[in-house]
Each structure stands twice: as structure tokens, then as C-alpha cells.
C-alpha atoms as a PDB file:
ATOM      1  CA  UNK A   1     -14.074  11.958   4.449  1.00  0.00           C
ATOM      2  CA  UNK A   2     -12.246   9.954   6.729  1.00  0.00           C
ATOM      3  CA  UNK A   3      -8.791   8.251   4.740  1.00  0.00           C
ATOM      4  CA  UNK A   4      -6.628   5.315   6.257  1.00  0.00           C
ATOM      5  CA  UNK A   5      -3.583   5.599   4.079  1.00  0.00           C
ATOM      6  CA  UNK A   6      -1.130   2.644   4.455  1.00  0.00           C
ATOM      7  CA  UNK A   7       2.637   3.448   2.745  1.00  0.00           C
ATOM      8  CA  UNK A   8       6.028   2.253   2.186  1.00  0.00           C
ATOM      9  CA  UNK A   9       7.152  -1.215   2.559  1.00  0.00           C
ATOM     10  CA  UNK A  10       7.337  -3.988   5.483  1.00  0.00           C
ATOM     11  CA  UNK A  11      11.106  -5.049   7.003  1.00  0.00           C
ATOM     12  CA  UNK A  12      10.355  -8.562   8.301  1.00  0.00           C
ATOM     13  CA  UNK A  13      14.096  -9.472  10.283  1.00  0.00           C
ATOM     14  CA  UNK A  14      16.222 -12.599   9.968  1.00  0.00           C
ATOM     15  CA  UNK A  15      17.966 -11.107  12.937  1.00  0.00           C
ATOM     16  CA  UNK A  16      18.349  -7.894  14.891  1.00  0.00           C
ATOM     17  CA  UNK A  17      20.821  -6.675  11.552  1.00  0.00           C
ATOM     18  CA  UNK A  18      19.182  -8.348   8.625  1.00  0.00           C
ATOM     19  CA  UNK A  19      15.791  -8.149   7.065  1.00  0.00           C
ATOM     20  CA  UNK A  20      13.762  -8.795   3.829  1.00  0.00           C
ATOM     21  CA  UNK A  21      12.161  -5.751   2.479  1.00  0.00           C
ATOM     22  CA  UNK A  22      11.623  -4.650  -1.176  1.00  0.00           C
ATOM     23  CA  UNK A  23      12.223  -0.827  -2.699  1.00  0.00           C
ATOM     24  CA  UNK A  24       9.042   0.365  -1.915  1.00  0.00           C
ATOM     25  CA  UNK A  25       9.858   4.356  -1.097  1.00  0.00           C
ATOM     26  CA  UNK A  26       6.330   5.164   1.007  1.00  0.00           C
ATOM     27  CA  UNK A  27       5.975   8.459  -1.855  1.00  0.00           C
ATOM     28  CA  UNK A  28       3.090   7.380  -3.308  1.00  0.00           C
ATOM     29  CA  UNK A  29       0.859   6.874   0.015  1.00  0.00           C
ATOM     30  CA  UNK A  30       2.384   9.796   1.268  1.00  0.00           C
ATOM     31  CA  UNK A  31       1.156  11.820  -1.817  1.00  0.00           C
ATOM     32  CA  UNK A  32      -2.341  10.414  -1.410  1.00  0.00           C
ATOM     33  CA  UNK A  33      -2.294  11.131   2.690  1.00  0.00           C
ATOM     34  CA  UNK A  34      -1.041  14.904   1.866  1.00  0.00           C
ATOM     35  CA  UNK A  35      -3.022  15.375  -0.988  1.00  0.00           C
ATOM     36  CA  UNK A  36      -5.738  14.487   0.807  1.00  0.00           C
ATOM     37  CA  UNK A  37      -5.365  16.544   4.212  1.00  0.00           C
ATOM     38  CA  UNK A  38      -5.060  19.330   2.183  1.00  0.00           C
ATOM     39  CA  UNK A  39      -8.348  19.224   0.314  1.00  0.00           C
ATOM     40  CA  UNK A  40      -9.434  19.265   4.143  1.00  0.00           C
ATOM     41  CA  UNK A  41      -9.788  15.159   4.673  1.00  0.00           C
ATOM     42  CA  UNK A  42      -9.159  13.530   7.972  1.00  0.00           C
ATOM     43  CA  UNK A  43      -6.538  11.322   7.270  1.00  0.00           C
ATOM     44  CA  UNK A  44      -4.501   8.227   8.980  1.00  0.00           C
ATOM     45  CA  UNK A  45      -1.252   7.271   7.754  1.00  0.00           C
ATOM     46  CA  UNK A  46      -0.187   4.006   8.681  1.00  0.00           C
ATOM     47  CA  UNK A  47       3.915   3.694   7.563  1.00  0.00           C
ATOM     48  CA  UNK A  48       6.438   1.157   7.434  1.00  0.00           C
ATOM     49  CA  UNK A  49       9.908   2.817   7.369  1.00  0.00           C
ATOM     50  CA  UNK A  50      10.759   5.121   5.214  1.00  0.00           C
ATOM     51  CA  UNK A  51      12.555   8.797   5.100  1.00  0.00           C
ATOM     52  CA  UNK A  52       9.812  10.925   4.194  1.00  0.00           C
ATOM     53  CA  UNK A  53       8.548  13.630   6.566  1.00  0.00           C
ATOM     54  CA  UNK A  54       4.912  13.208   7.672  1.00  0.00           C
ATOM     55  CA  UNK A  55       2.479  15.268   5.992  1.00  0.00           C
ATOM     56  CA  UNK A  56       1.263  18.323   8.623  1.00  0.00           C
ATOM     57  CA  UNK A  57      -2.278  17.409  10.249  1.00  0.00           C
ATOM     58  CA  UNK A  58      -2.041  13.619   9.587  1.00  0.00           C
ATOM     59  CA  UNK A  59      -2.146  11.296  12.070  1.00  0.00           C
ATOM     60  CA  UNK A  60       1.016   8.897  11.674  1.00  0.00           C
ATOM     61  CA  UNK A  61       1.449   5.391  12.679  1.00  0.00           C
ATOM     62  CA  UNK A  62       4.771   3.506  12.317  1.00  0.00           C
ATOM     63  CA  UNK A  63       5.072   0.117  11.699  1.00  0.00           C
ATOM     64  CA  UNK A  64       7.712  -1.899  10.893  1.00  0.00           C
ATOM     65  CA  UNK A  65       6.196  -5.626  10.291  1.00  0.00           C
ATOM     66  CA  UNK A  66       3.843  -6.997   8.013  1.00  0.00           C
ATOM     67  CA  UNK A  67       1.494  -8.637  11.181  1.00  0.00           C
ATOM     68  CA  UNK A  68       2.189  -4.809  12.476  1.00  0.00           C
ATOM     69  CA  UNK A  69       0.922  -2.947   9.556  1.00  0.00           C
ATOM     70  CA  UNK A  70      -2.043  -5.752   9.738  1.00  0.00           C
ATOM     71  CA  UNK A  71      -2.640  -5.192  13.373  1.00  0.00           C
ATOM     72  CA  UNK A  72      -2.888  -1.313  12.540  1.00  0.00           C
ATOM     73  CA  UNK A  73      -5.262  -1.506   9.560  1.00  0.00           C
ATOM     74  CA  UNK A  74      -7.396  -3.616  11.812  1.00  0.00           C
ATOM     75  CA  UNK A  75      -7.942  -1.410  14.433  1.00  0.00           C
ATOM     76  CA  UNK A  76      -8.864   1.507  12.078  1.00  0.00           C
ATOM     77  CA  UNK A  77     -10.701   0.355   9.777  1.00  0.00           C
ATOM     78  CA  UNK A  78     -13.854   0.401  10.821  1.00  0.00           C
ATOM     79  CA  UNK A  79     -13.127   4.337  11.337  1.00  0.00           C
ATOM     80  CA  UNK A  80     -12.548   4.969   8.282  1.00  0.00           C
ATOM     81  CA  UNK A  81     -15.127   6.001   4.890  1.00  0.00           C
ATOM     82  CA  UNK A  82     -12.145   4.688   2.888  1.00  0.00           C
ATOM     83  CA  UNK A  83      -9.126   2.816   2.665  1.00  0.00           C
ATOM     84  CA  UNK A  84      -5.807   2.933   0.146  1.00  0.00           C
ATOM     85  CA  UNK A  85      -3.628   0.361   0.685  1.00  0.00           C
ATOM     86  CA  UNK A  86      -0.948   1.967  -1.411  1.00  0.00           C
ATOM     87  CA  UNK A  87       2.061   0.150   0.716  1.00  0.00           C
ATOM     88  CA  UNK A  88       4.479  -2.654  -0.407  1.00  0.00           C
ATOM     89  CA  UNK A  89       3.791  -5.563   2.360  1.00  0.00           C
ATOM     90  CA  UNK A  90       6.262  -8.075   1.892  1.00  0.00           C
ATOM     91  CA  UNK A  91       4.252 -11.404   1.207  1.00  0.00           C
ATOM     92  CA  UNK A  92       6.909 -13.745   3.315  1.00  0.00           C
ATOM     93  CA  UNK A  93       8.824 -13.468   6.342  1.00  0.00           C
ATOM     94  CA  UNK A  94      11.408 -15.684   8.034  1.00  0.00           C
ATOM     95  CA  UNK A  95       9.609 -18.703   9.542  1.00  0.00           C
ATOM     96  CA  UNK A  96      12.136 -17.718  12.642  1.00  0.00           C
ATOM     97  CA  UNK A  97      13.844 -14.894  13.538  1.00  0.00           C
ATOM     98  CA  UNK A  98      16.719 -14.681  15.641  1.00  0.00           C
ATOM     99  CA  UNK A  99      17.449 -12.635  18.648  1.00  0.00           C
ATOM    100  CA  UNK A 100      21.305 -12.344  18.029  1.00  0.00           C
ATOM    101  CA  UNK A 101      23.098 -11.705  14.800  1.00  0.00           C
ATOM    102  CA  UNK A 102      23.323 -14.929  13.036  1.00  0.00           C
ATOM    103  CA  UNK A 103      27.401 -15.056  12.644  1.00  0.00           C
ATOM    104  CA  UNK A 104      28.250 -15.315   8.654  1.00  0.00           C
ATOM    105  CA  UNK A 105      29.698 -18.962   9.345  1.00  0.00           C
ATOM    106  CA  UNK A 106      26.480 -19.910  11.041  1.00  0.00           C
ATOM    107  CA  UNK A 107      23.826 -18.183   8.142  1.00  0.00           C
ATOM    108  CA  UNK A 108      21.944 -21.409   6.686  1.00  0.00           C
ATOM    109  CA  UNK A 109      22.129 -21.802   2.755  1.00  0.00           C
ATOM    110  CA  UNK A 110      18.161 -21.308   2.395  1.00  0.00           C
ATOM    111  CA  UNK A 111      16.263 -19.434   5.007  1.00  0.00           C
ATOM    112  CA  UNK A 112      12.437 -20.774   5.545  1.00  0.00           C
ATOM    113  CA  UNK A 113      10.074 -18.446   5.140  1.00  0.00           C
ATOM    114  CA  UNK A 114       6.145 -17.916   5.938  1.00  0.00           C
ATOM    115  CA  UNK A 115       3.640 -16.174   4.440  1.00  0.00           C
ATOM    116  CA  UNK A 116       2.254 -12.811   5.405  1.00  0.00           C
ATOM    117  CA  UNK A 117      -1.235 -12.015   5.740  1.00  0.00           C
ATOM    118  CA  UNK A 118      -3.185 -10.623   2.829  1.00  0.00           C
ATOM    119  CA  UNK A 119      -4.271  -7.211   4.411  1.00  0.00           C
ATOM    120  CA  UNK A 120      -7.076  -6.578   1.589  1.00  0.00           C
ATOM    121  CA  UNK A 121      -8.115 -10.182   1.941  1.00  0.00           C
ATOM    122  CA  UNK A 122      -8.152 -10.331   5.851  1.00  0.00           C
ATOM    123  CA  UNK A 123     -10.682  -6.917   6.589  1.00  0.00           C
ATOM    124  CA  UNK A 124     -12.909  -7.529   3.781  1.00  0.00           C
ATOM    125  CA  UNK A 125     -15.746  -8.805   5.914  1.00  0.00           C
ATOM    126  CA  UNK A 126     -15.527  -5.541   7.506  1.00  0.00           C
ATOM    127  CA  UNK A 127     -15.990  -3.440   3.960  1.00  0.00           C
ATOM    128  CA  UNK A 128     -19.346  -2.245   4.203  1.00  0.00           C
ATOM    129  CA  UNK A 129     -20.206   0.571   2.442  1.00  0.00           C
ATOM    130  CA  UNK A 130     -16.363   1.836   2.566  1.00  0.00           C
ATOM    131  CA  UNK A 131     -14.204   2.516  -0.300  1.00  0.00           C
ATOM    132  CA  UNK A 132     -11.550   0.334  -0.784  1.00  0.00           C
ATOM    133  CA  UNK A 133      -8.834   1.017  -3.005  1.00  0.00           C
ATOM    134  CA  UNK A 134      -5.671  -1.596  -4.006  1.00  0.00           C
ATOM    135  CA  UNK A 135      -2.611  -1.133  -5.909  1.00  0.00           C
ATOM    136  CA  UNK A 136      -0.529  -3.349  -8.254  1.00  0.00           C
ATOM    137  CA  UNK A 137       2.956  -3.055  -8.796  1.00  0.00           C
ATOM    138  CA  UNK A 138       3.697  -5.526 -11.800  1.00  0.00           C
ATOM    139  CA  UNK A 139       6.748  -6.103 -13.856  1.00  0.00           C
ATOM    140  CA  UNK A 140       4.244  -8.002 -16.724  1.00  0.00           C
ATOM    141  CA  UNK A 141       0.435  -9.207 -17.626  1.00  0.00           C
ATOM    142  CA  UNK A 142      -0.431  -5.862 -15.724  1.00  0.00           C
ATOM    143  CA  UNK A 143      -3.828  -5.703 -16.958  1.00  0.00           C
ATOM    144  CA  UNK A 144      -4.634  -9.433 -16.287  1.00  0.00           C
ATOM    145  CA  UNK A 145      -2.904  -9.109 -12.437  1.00  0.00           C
ATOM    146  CA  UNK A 146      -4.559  -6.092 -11.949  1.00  0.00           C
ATOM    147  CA  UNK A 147      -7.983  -7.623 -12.779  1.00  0.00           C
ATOM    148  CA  UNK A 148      -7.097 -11.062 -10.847  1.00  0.00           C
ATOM    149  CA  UNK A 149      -6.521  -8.652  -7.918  1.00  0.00           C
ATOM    150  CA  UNK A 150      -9.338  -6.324  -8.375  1.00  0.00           C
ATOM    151  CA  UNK A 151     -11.880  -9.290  -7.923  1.00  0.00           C
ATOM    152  CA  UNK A 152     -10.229 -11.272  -5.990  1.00  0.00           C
ATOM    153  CA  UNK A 153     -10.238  -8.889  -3.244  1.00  0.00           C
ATOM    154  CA  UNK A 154     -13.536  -7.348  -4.121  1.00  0.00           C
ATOM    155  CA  UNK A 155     -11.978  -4.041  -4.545  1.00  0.00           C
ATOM    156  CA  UNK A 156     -13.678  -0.714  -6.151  1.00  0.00           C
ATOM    157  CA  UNK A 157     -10.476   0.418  -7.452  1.00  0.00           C
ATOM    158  CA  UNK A 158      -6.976  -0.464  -8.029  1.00  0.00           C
ATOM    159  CA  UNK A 159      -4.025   1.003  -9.003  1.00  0.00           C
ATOM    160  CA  UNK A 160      -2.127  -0.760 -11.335  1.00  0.00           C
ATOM    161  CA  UNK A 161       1.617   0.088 -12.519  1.00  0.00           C
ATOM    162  CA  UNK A 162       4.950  -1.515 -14.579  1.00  0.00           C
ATOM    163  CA  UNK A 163       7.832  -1.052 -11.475  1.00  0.00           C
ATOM    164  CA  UNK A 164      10.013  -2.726 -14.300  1.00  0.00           C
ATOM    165  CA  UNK A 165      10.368   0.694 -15.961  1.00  0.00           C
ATOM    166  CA  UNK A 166      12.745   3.322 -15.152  1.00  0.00           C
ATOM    167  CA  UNK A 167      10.584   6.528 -14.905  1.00  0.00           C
ATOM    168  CA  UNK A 168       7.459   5.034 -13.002  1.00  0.00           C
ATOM    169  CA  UNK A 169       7.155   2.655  -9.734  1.00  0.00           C
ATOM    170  CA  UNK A 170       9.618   2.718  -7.056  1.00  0.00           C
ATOM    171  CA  UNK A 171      11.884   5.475  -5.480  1.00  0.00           C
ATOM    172  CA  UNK A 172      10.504   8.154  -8.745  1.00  0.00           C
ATOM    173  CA  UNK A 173       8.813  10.496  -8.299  1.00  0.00           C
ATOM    174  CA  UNK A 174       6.935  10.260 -11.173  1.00  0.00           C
ATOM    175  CA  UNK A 175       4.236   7.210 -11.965  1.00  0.00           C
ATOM    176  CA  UNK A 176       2.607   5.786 -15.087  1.00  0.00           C
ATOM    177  CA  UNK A 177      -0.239   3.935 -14.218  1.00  0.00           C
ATOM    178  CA  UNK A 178      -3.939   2.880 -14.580  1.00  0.00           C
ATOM    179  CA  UNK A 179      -6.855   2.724 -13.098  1.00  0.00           C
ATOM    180  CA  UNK A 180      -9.064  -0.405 -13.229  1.00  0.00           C
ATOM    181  CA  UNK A 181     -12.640   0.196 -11.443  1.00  0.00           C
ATOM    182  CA  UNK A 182     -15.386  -2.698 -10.609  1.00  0.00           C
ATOM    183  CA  UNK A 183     -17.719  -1.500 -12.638  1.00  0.00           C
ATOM    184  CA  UNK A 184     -15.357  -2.193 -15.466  1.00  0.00           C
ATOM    185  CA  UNK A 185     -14.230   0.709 -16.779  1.00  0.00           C
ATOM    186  CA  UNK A 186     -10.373   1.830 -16.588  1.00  0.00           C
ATOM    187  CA  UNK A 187      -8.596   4.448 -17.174  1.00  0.00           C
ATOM    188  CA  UNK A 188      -4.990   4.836 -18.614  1.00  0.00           C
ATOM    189  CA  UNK A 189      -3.249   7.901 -16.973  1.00  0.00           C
ATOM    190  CA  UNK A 190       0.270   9.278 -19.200  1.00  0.00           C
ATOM    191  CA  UNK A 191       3.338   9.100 -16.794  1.00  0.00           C
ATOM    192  CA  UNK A 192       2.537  12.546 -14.625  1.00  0.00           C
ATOM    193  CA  UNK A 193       4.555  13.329 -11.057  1.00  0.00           C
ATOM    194  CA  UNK A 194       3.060  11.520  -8.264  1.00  0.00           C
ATOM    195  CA  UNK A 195       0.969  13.879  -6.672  1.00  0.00           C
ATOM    196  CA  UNK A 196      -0.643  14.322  -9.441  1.00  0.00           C
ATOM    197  CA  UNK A 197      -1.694  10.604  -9.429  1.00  0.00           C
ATOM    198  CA  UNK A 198      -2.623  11.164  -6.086  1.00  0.00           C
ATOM    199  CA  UNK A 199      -4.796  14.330  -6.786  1.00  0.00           C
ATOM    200  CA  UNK A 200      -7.234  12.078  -9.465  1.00  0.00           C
ATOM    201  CA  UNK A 201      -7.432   8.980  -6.701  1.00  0.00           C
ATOM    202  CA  UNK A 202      -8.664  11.450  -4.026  1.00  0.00           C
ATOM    203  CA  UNK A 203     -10.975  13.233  -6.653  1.00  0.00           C
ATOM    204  CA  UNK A 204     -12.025   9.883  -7.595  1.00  0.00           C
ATOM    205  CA  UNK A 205     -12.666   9.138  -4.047  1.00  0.00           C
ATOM    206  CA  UNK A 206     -14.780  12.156  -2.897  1.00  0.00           C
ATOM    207  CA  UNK A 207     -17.012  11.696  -6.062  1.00  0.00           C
ATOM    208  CA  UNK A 208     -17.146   7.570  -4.989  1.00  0.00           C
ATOM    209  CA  UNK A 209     -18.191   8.659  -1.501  1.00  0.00           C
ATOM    210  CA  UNK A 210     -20.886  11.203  -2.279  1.00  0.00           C
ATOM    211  CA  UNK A 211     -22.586   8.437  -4.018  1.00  0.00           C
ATOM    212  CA  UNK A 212     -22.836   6.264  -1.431  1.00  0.00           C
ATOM    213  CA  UNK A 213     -24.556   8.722   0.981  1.00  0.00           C
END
């Protein structure tokens, strides 16, 4: 199969020092790009920053930017038999961004912000007959989020997972999470290490794909 992996979250800057970002650690794409490669996939990786080494034989793209990581997903896509948008975009950025540091005298109280593209949302006209898998990082109504998103976007599979507890989510390395298909059916996984998670998507994925040959 051909994979386009996207990991790790999106810095969108106030100014050349400051940014908004979230916690997102890029370990759970990067398990699913690895895992992947190894069981002999060709695999993209499209990252925003974080400080993980590249898995060997994957191609890597950096990104730093929401409308970056968008612009790289768009250009790929259509290579790809499937796609696992497992990274963190950050849904708003700074209406305006400054060149220069903003001196601490001269910050503004409240910062306008505007809203980042919806990556899933955007290259779903150009779905096809590819795979496309979503996650959901939730701190409540999981289930009913991770439905809301799974339809909304017209997805075949998402991820879904509490970040709000302390051995699953972000910067772990383990994940407790479930599976929510579009044919219905879930699946309920027990917390197990990430690559393990990343193992049954990938499985999951090579079974999905033979199907649709």
C-alpha cells in the first residue's frame, strides 16, 4: 500500500518567538508510519515539529503551519491508497502575525484569531476509493464526538481517545482508545503501548484495502 501519515501538532506564530500549539507529541503517527514501513508499506510522513527521529525508509515532510500541513496533504493525496490523519492541527491561528517580537508592553489583552482549515473536510472530494482514517482526541462525550466526526467527514475509521487521562493521549507512550468504523461497528481496545495501536490500524488497513481491489 501506499500510506500518507500526517503527525504531531501545528505551531501557528504570534511573532517570530511566540506561537499557539497544543501537546500533541507526533508518537502516535510516527508509530503508524514505522509500523507500517516495516510490514514493507510505502509510506509518507508529513510532520509538524516534534523530537522524534524519522522512521528509516520513510519519506519525511516537515511542516510547521496548519495551511502548511494542508498544502502538503494536498499535494499527496491523490498518491496515496490511504490516508491517517493522526496529527493535532491547531483549529485557530492569529488573524496577524507579526514580523518582530511584539514587546511585553505592546502584547494586546486578546489576540484575534482565525480559523484553520479542516484537512479531512477540505480533500474529501478527492477520496475515491482511498482509505481514510481520522482521530479524536476528547476530554468527554467521546463516543458521541467520535461519531459526529466520523460522519461528518465521511470517514471509514476513526480513532477515538480520552487525552484527559494520565496513561493514554499525549506525550505517553501508551494509548487507550477505540475504534469506531462506518459500517457501525467499533471496537474498544484496553490501554496497550502505542505501537501496538498502531500495529491493529495498519492490519486493519491492509485487510480494508484488499477489499477494495
Amino acid at each position: 500500500m501506499k500510506l500518507l501519515v500526517t503527525a504531531g501538532p501545528t505551531r501557528e506564530p504570534i511573532d517570530p518567538v511566540r506561537f499557539i500549539s497544543n501537546r500533541s507529541s507526533g508518537k502516535m503517527g510516527y508509530a503508524v508510519a514505522e509500523l507500517a514501513r516495516k510490514r514493507g508499506h510505502s509510506v509518507v510522513l508529513i510532520s509538524g515539529p516534534v523530537s522524534i527521529e524519522s522512521p528509516r525508509g520513510v519519506k519525511l515532510i516537515k511542516v510547521i503551519t496548519a495551511e502548511e500541513m494542508f498544502s502538503a496533504v494536498k499535494r499527496n493525496v491523490n498518491w496515496c491508497d490511504a490516508l491517517v490523519m493522526a496529527a493535532a492541527v491547531a483549529d485557530w491561528r492569529p488573524a496577524k502575525s507579526s514580523g518582530k517580537k511584539i514587546k511585553k508592553d505592546q502584547m494586546p489583552a486578546s489576540l484575534p484569531l482565525a480559523r484553520n482549515p479542516d484537512i479531512l473536510m477540505a480533500v474529501g472530494p478527492q477520496k475515491g476509493k482511498r482509505i481514510f482514517v481520522g482521530f479524536a482526541a476528547e476530554t468527554g462525550n467521546l463516543r458521541a464526538e467520535a461519531l459526529r466526526k466520523l460522519r461528518l467527514k465521511k470517514l471509514d475509521m476513526i480513532v477515538a481517545n480520552d487525552v484527559g487521562r494520565p496513561d493514554a493521549g499525549f506525550e505517553v507512550d501508551t494509548n487507550r482508545v477505540a475504534f469506531y468504523f462506518a459500517g457501525g461497528k467499533h471496537e474498544q481496545l484496553p490501554l496497550m503501548r502505542k505501537k501496538q495501536v498502531a500495529e491493529r490500524i495498519v492490519k486493519w488497513l491492509e485487510k480494508s484495502n484488499s477489499f477494495r481491489r
